[in-house]
PDB file of N, CA and C in Angstrom:
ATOM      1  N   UNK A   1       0.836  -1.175   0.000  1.00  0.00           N
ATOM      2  CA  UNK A   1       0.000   0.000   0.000  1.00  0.00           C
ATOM      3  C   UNK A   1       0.891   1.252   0.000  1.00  0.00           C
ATOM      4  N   UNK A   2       0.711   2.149  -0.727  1.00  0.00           N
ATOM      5  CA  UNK A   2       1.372   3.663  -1.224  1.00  0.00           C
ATOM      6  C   UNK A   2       0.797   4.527   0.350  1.00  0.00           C
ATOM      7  N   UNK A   3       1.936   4.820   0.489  1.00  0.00           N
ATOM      8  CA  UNK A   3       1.377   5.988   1.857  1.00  0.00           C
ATOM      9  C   UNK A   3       2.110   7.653   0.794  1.00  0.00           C
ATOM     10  N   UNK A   4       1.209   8.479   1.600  1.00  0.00           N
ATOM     11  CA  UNK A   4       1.148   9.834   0.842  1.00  0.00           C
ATOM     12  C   UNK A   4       2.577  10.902   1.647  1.00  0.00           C
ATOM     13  N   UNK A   5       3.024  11.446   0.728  1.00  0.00           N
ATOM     14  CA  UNK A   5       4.481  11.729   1.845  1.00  0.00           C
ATOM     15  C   UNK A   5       3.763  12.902   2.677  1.00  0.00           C
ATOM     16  N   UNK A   6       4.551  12.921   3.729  1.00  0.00           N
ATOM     17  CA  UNK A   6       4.381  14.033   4.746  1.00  0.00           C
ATOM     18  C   UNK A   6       4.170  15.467   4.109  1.00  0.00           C
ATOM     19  N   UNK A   7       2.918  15.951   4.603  1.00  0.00           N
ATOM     20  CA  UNK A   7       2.165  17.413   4.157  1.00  0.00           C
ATOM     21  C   UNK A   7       4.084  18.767   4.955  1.00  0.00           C
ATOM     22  N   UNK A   8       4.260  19.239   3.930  1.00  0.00           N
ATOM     23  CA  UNK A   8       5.077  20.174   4.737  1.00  0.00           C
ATOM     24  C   UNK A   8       4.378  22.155   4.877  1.00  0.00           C
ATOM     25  N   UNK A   9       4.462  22.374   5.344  1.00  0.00           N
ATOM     26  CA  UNK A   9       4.038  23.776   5.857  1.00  0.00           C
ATOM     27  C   UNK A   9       4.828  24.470   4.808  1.00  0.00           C
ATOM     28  N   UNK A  10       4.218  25.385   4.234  1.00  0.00           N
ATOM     29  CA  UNK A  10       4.924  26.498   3.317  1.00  0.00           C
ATOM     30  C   UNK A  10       5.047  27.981   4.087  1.00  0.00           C
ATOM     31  N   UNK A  11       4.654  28.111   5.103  1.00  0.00           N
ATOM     32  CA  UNK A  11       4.458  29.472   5.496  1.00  0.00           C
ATOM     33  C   UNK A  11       5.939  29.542   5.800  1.00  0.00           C
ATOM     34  N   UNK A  12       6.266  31.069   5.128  1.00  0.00           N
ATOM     35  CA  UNK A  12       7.703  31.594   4.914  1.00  0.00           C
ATOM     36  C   UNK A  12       8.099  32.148   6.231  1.00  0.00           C
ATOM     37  N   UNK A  13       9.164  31.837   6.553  1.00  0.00           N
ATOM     38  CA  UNK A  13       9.794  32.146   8.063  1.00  0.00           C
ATOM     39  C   UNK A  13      10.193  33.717   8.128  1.00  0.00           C
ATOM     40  N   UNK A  14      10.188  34.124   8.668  1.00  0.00           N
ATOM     41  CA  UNK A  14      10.824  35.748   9.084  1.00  0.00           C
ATOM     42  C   UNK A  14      12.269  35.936   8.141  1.00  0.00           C
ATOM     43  N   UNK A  15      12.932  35.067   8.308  1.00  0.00           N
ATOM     44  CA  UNK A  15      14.098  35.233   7.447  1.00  0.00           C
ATOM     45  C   UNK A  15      13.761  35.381   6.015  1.00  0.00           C
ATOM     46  N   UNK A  16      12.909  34.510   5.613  1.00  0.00           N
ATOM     47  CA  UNK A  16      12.579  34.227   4.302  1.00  0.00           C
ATOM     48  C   UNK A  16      12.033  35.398   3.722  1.00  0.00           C
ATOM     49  N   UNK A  17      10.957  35.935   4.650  1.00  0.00           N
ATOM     50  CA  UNK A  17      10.053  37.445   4.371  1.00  0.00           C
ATOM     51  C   UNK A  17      11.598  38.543   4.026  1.00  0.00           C
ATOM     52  N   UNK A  18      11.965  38.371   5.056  1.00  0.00           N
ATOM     53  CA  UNK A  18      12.791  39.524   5.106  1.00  0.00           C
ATOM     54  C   UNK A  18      13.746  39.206   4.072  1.00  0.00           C
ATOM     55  N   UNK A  19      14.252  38.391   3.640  1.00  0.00           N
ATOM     56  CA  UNK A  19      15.173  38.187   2.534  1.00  0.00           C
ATOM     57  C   UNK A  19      14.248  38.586   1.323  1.00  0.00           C
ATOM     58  N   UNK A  20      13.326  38.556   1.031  1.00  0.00           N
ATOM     59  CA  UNK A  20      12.391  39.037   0.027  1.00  0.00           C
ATOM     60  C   UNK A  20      12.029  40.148   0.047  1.00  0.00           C
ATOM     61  N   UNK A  21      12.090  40.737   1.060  1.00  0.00           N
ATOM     62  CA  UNK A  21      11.905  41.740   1.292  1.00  0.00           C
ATOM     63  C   UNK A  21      13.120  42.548   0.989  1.00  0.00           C
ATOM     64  N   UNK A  22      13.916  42.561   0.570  1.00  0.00           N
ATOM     65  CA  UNK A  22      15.372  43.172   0.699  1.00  0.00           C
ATOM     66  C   UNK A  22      15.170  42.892  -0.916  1.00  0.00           C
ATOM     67  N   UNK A  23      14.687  41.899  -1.943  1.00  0.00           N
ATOM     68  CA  UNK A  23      14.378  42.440  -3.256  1.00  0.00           C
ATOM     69  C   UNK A  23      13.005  42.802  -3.901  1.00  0.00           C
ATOM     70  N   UNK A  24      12.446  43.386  -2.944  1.00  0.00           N
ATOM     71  CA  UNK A  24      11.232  43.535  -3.298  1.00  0.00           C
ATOM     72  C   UNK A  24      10.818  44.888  -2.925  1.00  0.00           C
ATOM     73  N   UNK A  25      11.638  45.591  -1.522  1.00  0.00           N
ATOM     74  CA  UNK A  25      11.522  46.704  -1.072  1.00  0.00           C
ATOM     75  C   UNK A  25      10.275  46.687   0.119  1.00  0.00           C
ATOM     76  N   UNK A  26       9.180  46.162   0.369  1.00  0.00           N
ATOM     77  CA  UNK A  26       8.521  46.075   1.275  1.00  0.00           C
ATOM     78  C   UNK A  26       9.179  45.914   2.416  1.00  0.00           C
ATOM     79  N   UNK A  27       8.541  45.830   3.866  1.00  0.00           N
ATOM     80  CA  UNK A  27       9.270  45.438   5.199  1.00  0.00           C
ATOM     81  C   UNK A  27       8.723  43.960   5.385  1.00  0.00           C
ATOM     82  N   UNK A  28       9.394  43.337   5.820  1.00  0.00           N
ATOM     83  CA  UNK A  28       8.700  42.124   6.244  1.00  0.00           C
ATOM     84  C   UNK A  28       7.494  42.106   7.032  1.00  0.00           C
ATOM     85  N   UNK A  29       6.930  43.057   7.937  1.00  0.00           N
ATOM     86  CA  UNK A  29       5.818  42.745   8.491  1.00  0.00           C
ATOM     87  C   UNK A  29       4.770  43.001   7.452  1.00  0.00           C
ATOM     88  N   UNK A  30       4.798  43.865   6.374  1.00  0.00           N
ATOM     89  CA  UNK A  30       3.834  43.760   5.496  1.00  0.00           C
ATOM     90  C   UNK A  30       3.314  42.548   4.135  1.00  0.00           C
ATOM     91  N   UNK A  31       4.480  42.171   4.327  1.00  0.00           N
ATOM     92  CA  UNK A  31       4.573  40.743   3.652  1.00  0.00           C
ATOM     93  C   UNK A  31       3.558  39.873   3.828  1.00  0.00           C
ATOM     94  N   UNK A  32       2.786  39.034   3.023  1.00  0.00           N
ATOM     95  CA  UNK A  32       2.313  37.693   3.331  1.00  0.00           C
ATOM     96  C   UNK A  32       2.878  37.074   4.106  1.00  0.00           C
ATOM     97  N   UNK A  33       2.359  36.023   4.680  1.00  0.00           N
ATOM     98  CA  UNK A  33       2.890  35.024   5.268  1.00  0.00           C
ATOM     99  C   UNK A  33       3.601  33.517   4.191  1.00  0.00           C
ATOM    100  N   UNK A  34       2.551  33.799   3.290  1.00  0.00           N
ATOM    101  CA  UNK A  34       2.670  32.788   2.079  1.00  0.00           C
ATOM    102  C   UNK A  34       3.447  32.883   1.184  1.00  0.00           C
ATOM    103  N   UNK A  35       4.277  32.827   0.374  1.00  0.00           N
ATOM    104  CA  UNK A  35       4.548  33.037  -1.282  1.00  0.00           C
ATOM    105  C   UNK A  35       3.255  33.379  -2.324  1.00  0.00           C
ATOM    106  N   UNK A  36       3.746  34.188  -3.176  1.00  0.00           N
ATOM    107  CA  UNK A  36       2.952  34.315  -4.508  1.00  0.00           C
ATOM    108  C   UNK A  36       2.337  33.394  -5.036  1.00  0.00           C
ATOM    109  N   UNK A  37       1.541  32.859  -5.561  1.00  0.00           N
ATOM    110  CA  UNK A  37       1.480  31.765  -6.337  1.00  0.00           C
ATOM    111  C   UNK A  37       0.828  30.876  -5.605  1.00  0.00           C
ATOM    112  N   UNK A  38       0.877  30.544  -4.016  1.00  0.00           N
ATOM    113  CA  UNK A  38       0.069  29.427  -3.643  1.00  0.00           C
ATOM    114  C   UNK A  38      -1.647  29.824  -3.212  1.00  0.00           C
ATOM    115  N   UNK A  39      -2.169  30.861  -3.926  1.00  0.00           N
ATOM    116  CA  UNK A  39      -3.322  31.268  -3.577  1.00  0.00           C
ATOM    117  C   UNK A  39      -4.014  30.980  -4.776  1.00  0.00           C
ATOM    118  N   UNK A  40      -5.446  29.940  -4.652  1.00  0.00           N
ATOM    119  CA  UNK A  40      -5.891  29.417  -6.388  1.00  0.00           C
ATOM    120  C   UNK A  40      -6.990  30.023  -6.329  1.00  0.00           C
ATOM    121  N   UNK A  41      -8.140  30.268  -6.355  1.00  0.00           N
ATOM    122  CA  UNK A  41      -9.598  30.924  -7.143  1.00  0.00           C
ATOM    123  C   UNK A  41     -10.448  29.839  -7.828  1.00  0.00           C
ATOM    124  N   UNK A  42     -11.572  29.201  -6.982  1.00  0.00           N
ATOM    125  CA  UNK A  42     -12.358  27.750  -7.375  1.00  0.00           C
ATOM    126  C   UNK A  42     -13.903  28.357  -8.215  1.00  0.00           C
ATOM    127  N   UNK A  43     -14.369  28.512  -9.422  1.00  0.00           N
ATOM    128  CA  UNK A  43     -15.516  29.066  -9.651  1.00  0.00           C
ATOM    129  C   UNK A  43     -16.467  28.209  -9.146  1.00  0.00           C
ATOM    130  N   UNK A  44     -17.714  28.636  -9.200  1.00  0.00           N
ATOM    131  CA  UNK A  44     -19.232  28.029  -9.297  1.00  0.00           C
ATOM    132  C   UNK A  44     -18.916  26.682 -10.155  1.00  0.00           C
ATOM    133  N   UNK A  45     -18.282  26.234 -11.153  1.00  0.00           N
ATOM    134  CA  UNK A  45     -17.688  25.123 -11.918  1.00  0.00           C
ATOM    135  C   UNK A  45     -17.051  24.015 -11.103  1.00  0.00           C
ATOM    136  N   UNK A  46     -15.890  24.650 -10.824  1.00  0.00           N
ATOM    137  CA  UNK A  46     -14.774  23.839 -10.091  1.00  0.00           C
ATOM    138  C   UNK A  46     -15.576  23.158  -8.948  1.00  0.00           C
ATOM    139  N   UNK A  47     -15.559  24.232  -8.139  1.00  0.00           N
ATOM    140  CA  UNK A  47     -16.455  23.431  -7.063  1.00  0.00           C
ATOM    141  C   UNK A  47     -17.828  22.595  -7.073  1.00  0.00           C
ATOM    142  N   UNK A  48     -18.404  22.314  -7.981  1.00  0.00           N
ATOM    143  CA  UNK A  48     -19.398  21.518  -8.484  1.00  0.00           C
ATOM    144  C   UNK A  48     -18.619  19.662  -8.887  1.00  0.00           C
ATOM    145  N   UNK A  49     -17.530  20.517  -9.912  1.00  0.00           N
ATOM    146  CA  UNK A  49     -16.703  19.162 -10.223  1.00  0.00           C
ATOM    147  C   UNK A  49     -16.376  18.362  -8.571  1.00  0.00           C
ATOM    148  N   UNK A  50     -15.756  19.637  -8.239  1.00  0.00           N
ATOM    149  CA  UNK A  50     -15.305  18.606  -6.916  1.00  0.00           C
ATOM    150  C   UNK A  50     -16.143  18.093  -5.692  1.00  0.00           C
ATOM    151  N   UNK A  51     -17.532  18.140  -6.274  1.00  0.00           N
ATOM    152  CA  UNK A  51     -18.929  17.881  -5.333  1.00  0.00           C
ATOM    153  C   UNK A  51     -18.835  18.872  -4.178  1.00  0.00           C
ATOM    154  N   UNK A  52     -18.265  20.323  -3.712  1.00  0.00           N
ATOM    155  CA  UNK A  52     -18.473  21.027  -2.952  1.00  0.00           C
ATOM    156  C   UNK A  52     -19.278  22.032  -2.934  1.00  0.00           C
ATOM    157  N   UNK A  53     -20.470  22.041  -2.502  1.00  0.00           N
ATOM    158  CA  UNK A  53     -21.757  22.954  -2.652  1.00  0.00           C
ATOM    159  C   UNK A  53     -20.791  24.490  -1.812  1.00  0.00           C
ATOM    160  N   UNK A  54     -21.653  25.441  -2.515  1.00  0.00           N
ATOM    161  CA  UNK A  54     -21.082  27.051  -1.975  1.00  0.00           C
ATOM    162  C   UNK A  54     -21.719  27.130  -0.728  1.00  0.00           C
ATOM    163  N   UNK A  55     -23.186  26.160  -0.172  1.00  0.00           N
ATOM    164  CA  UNK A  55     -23.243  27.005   0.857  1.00  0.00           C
ATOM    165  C   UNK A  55     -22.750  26.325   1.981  1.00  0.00           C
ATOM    166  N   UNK A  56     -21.572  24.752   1.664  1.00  0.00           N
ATOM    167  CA  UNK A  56     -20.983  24.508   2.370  1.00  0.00           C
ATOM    168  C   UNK A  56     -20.183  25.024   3.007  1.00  0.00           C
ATOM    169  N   UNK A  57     -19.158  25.979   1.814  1.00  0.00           N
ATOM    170  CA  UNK A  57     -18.011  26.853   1.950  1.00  0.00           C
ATOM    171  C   UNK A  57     -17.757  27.853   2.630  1.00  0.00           C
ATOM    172  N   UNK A  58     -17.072  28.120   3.942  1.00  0.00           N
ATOM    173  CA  UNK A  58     -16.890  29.439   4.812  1.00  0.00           C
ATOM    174  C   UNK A  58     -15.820  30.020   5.052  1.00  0.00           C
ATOM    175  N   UNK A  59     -15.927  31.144   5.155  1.00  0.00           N
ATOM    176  CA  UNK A  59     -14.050  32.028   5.478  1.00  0.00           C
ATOM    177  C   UNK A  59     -13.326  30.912   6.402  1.00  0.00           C
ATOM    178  N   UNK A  60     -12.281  30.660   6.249  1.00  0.00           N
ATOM    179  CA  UNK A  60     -11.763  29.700   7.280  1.00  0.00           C
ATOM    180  C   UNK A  60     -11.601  28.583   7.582  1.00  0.00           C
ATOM    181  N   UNK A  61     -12.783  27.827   6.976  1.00  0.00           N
ATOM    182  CA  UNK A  61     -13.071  26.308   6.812  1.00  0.00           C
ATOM    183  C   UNK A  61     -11.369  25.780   5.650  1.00  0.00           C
ATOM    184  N   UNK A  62     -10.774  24.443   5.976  1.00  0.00           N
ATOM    185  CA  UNK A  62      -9.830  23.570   5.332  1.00  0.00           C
ATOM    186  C   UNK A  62     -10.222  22.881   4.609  1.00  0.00           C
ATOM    187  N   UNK A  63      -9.590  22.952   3.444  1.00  0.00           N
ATOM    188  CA  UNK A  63     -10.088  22.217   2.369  1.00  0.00           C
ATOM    189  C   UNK A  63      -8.607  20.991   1.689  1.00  0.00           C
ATOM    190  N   UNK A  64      -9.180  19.588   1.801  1.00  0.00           N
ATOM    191  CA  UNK A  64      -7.945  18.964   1.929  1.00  0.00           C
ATOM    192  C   UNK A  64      -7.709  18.606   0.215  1.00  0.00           C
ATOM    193  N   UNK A  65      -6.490  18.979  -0.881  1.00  0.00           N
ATOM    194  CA  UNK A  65      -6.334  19.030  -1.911  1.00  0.00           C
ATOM    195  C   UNK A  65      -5.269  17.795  -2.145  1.00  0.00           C
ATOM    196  N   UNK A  66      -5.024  17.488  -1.404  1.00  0.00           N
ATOM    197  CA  UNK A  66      -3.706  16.541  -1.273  1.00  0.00           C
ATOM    198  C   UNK A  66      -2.448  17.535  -0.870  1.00  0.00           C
ATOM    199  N   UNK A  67      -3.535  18.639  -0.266  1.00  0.00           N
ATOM    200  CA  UNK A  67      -2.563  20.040   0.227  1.00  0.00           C
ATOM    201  C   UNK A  67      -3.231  20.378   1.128  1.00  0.00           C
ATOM    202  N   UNK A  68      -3.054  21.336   1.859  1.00  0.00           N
ATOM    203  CA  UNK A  68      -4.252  22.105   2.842  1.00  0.00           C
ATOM    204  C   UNK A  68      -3.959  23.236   2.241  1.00  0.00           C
ATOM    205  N   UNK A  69      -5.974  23.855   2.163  1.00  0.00           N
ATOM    206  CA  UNK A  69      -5.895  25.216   1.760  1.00  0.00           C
ATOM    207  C   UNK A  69      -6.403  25.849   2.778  1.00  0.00           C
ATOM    208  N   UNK A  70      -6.672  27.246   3.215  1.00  0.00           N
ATOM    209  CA  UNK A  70      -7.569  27.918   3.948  1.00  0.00           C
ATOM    210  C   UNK A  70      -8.128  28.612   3.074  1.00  0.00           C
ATOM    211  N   UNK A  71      -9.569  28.509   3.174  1.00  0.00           N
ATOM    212  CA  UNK A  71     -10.685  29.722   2.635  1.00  0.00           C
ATOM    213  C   UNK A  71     -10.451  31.030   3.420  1.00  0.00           C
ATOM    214  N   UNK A  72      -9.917  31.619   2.220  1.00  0.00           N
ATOM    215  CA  UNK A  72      -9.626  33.097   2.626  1.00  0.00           C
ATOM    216  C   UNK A  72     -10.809  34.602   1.829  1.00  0.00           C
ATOM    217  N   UNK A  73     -11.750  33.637   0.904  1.00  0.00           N
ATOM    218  CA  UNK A  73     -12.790  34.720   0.377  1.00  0.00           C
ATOM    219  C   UNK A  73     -13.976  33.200  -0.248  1.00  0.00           C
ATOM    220  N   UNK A  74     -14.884  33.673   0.049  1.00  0.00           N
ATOM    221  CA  UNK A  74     -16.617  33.121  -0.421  1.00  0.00           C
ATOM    222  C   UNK A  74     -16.826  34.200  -1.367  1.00  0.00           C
ATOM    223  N   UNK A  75     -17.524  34.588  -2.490  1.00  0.00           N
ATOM    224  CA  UNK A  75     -17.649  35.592  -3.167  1.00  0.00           C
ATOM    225  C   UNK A  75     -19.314  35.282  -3.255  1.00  0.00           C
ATOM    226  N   UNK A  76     -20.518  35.401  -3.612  1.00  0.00           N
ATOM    227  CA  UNK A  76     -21.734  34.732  -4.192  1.00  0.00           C
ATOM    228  C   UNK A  76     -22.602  36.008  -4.630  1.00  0.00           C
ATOM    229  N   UNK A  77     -23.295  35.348  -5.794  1.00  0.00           N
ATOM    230  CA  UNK A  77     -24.112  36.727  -6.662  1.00  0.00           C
ATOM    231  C   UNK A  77     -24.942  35.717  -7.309  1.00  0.00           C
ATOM    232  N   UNK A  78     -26.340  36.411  -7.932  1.00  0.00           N
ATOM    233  CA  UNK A  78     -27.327  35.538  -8.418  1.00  0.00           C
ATOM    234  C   UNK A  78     -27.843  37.078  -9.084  1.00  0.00           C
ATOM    235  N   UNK A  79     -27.646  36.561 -10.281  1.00  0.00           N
ATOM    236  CA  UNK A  79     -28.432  37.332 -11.504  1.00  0.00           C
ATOM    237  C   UNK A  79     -29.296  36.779 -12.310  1.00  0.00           C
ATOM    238  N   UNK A  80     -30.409  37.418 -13.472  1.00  0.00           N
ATOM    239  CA  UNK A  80     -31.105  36.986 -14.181  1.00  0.00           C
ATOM    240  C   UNK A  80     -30.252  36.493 -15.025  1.00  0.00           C
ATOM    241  N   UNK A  81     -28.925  36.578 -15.279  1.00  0.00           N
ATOM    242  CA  UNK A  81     -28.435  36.350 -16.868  1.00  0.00           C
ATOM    243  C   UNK A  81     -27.594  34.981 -16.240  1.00  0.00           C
ATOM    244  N   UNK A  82     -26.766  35.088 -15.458  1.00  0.00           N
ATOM    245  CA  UNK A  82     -26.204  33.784 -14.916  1.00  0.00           C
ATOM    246  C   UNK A  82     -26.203  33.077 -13.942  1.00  0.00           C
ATOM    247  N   UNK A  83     -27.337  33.347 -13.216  1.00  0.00           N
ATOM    248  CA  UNK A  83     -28.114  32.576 -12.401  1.00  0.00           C
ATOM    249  C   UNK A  83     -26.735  32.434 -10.810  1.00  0.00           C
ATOM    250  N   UNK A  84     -27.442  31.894  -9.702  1.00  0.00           N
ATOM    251  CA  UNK A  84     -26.296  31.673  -9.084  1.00  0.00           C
ATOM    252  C   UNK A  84     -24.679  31.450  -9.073  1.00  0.00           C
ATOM    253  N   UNK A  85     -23.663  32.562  -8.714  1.00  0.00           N
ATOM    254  CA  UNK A  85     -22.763  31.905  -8.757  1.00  0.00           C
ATOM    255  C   UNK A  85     -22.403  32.113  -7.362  1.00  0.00           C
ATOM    256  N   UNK A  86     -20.936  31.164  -8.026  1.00  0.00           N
ATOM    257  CA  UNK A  86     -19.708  31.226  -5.934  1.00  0.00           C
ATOM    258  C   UNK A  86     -18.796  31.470  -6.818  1.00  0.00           C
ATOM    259  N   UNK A  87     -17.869  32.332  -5.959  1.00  0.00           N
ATOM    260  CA  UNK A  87     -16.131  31.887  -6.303  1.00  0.00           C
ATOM    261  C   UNK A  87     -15.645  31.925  -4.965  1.00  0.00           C
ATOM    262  N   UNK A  88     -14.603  30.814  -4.711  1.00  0.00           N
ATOM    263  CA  UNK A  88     -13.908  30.630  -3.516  1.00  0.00           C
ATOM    264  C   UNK A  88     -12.626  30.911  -3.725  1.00  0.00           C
ATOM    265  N   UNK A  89     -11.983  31.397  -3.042  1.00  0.00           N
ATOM    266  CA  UNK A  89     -10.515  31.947  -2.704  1.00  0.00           C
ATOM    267  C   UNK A  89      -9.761  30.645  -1.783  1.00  0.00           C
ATOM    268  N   UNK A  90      -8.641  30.063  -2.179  1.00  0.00           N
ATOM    269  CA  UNK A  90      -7.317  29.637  -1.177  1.00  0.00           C
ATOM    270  C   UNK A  90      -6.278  29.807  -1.215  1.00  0.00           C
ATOM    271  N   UNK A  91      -5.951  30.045   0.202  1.00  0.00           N
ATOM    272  CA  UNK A  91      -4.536  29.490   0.352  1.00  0.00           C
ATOM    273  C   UNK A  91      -3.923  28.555   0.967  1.00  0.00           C
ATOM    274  N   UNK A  92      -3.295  28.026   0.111  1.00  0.00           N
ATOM    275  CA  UNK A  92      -2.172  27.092   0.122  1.00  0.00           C
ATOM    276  C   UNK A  92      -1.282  26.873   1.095  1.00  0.00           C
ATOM    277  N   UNK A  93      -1.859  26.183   2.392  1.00  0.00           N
ATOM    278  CA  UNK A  93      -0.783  26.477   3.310  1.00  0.00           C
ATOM    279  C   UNK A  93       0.116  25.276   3.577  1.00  0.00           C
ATOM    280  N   UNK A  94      -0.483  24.196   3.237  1.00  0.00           N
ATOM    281  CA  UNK A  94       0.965  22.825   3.526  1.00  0.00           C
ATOM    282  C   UNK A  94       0.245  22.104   2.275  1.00  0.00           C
ATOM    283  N   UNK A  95       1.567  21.496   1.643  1.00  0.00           N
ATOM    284  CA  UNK A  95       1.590  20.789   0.513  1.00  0.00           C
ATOM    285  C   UNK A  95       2.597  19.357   0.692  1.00  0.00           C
ATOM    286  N   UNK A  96       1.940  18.544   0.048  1.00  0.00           N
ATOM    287  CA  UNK A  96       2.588  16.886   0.080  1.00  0.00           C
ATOM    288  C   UNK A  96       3.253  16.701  -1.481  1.00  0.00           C
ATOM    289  N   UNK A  97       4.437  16.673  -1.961  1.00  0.00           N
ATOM    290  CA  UNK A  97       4.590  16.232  -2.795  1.00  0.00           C
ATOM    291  C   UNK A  97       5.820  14.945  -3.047  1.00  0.00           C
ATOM    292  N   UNK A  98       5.669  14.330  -3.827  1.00  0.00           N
ATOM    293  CA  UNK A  98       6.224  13.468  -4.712  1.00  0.00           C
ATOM    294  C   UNK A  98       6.841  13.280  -6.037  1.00  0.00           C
ATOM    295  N   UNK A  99       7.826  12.594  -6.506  1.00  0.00           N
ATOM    296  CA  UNK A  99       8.588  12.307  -7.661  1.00  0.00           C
ATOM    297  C   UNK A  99       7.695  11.401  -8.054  1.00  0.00           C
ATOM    298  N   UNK A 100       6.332  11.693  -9.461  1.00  0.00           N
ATOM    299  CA  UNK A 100       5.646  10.934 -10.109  1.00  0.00           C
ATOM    300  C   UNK A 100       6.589   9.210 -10.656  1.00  0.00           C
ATOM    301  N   UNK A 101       7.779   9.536 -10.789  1.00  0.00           N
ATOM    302  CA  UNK A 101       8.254   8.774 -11.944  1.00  0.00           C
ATOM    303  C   UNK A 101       8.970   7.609 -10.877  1.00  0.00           C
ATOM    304  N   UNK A 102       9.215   7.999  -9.247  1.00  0.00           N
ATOM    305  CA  UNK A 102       9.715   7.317  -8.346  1.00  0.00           C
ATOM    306  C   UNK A 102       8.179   6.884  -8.177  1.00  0.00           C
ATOM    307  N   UNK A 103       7.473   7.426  -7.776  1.00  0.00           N
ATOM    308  CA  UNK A 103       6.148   6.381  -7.291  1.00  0.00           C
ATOM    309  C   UNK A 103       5.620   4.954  -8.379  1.00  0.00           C
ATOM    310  N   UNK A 104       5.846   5.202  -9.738  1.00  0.00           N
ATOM    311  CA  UNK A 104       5.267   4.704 -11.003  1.00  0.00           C
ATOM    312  C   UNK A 104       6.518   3.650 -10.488  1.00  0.00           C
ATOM    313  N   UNK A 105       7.867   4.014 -10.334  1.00  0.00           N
ATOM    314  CA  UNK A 105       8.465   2.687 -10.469  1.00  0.00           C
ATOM    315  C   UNK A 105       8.603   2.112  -9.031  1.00  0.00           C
ATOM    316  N   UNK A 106       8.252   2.272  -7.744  1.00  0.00           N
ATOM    317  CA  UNK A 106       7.489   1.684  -6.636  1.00  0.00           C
ATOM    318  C   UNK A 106       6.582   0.792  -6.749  1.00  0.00           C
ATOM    319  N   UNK A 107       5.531   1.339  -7.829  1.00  0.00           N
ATOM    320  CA  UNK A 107       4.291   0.659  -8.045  1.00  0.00           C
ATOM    321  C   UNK A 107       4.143  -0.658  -9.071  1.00  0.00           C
ATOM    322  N   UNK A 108       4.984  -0.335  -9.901  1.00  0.00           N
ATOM    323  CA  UNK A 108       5.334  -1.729 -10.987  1.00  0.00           C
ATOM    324  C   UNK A 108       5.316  -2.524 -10.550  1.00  0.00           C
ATOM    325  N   UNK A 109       6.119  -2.975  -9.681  1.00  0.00           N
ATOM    326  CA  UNK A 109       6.634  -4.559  -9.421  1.00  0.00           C
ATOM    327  C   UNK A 109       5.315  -4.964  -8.258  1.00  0.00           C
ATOM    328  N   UNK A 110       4.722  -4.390  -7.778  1.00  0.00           N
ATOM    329  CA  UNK A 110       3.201  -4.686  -7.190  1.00  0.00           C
ATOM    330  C   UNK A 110       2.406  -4.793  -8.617  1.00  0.00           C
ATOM    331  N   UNK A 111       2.361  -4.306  -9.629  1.00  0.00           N
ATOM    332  CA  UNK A 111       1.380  -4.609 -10.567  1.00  0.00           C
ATOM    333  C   UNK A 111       1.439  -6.657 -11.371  1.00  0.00           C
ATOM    334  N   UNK A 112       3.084  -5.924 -11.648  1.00  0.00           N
ATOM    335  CA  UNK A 112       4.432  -7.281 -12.430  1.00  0.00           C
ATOM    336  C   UNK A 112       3.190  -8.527 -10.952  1.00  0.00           C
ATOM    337  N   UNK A 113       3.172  -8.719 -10.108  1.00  0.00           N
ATOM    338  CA  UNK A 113       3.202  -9.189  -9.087  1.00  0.00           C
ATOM    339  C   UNK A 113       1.799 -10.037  -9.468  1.00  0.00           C
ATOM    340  N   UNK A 114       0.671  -9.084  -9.581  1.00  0.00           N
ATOM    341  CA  UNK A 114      -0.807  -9.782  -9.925  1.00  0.00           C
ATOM    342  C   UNK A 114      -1.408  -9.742 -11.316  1.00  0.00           C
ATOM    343  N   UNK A 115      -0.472  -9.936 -12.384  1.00  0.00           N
ATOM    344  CA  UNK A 115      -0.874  -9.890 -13.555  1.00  0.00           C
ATOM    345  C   UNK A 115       0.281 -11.256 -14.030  1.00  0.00           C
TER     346      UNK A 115
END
């Protein structure tokens, strides 16, 4: 059985802010806590695909991606022309990853095994 590697925390340490901060010109206390980039935007769509109703969704509530996100915005509007929508806001605060091509060859010789 495949176990999932350990979720690691992305939130950038004081050093890290502040080293970014030194090319970026901001001070570190105004900084995110996060990096750029780990914040995604789920429409009325997405979240349907992923069976999560909007009026499940709340500021704050964790959402497990094979990452942890925090809901950081609910957006919702209902018009005549496009009828209900949501958009949800995350961030990205601990992520699990893996070498696809190390797991695939882990997994072979369990396949080689029952075939």
């Amino acid at each position: 059985m495949r176990t999932i590697p350990a979720m690691v925390d992305m939130r950038r340490t004081l050093a890290e802010k502040e080293e970014a901060a030194e090319r970026m010109q901001p001070t570190a206390a105004t900084q995110n806590d996060y990096p750029y980039g780990l914040c995604i935007s789920l429409s009325q769509d997405e979240l349907k695909k992923l069976g999560l109703e909007d009026e499940e969704v709340e500021v704050g509530d964790m959402i497990h991606l094979h990452c942890m996100a925090e809901v950081t915005s609910v957006s919702k509007s209902d018009n005549q022309q496009m009828g209900p929508q949501c958009r949800v806001e995350l961030q990205i605060t601990h992520i699990a990853a893996e070498d696809e091509e190390e797991e695939n060859e882990q997994e072979e010789p369990q396949k080689r095994a029952y075939f």
